[in-house]
N, C-alpha and C. Protein backbone atom coordinates (compact mmCIF):
# COMPACT_ATOMS: atom_id res chain seq x y z
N UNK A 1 0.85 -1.18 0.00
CA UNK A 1 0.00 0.00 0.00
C UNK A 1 0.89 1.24 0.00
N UNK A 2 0.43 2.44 -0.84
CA UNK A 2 1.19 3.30 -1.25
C UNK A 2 1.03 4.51 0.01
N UNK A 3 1.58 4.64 0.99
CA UNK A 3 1.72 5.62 2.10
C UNK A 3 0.87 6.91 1.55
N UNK A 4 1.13 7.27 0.31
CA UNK A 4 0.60 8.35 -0.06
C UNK A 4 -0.86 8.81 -0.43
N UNK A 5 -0.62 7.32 -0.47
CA UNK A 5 -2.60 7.17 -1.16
C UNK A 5 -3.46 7.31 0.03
N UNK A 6 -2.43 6.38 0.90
CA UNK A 6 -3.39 6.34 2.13
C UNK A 6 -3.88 7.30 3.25
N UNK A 7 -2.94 8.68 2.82
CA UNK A 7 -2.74 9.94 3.40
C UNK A 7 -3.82 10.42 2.83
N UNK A 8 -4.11 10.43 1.52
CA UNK A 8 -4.90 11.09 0.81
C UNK A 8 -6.69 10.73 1.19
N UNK A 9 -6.20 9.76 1.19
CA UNK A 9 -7.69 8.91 1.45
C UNK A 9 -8.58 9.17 2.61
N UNK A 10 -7.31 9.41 3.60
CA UNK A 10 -7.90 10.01 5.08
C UNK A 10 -7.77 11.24 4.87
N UNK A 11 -6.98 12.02 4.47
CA UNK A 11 -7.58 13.83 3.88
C UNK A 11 -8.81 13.62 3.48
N UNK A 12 -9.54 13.01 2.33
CA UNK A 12 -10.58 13.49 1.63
C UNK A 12 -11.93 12.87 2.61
N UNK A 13 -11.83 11.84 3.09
CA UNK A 13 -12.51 11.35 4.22
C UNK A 13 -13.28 12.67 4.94
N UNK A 14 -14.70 12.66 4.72
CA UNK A 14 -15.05 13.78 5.51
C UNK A 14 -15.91 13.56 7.17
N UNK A 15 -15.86 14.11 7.98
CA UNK A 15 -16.49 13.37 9.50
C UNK A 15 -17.53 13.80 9.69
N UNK A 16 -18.31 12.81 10.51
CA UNK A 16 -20.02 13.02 10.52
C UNK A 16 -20.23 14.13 11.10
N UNK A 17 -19.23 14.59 12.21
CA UNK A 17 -19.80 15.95 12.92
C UNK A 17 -18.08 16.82 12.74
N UNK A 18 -18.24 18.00 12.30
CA UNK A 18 -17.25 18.74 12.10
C UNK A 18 -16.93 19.23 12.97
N UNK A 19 -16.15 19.64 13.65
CA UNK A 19 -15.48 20.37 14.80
C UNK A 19 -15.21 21.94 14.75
N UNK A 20 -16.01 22.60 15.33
CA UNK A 20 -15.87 24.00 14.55
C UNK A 20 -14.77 24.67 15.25
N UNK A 21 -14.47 25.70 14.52
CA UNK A 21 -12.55 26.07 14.65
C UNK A 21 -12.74 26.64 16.20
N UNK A 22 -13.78 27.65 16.91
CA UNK A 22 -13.41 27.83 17.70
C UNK A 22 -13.35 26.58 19.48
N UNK A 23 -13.86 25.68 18.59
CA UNK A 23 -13.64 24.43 19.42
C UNK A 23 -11.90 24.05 19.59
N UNK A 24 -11.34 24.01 18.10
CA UNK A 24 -10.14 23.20 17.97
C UNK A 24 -8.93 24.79 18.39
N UNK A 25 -9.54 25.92 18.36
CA UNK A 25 -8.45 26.78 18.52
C UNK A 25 -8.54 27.10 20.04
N UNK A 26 -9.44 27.24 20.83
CA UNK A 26 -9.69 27.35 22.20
C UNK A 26 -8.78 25.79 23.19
N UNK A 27 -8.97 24.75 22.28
CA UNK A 27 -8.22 23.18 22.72
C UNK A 27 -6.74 23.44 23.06
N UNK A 28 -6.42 24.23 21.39
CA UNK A 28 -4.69 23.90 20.96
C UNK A 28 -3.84 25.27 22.39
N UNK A 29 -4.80 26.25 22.91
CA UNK A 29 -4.60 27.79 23.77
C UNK A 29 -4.56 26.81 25.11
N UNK A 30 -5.41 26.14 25.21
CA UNK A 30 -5.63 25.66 26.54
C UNK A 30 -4.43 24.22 26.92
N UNK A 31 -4.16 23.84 25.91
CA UNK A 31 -2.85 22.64 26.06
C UNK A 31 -2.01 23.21 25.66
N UNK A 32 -1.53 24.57 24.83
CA UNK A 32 -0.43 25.28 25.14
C UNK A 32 -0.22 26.32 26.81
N UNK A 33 -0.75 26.36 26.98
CA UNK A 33 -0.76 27.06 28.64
C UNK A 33 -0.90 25.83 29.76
N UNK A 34 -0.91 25.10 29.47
CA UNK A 34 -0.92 23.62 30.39
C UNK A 34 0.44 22.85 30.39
N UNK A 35 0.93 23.23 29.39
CA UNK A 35 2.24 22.50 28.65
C UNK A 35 3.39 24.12 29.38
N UNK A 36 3.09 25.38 29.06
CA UNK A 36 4.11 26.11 29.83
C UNK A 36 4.07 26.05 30.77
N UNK A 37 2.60 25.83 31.74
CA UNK A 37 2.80 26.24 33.33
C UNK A 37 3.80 25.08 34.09
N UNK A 38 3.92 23.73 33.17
CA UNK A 38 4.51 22.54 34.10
C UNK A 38 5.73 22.83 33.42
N UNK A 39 6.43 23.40 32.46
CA UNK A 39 7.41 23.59 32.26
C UNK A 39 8.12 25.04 33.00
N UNK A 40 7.53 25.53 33.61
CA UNK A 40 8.03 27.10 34.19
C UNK A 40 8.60 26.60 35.58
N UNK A 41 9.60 27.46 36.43
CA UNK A 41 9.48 26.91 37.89
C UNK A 41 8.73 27.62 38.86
N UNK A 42 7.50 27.03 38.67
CA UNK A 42 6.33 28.12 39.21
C UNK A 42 6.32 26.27 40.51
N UNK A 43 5.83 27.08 41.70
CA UNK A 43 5.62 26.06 42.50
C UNK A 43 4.83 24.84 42.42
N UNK A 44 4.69 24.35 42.98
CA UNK A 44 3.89 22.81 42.25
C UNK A 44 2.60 22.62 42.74
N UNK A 45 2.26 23.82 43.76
CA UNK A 45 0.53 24.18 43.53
C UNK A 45 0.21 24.81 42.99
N UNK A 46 1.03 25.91 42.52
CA UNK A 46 0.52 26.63 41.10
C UNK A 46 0.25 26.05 40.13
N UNK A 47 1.26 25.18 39.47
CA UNK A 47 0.97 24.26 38.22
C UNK A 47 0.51 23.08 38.17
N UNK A 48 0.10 22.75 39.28
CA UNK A 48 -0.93 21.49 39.32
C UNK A 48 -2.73 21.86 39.14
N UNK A 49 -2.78 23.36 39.62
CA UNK A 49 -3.75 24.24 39.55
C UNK A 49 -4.41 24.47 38.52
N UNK A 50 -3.12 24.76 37.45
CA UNK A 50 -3.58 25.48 36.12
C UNK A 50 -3.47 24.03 35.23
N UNK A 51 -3.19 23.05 35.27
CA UNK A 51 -3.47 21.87 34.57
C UNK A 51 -4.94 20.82 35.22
């Protein structure tokens, strides 16, 4: 099976319920600020807080 085809195949693939952008852009804000606070040296009730 040609890797490429199979990329394609799941691109054109469309899903029963669409995910509307401010769903998927509010997601990607909220696991980028979850992902800095445990990387900062903020105390470990602060960043257990904000995750």
């Amino acid at each position: 099976m040609d890797p490429m085809s199979s990329y394609n195949d799941m691109k054109s693939h469309t899903t029963p319920i669409p995910t509307p952008v401010s769903v998927r852009l509010s997601s990607s804000v909220l696991v980028g600020a979850a992902i800095a606070s445990l990387t900062t040296d903020l105390a470990p009730a602060v960043k257990f807080s904000v995750t």
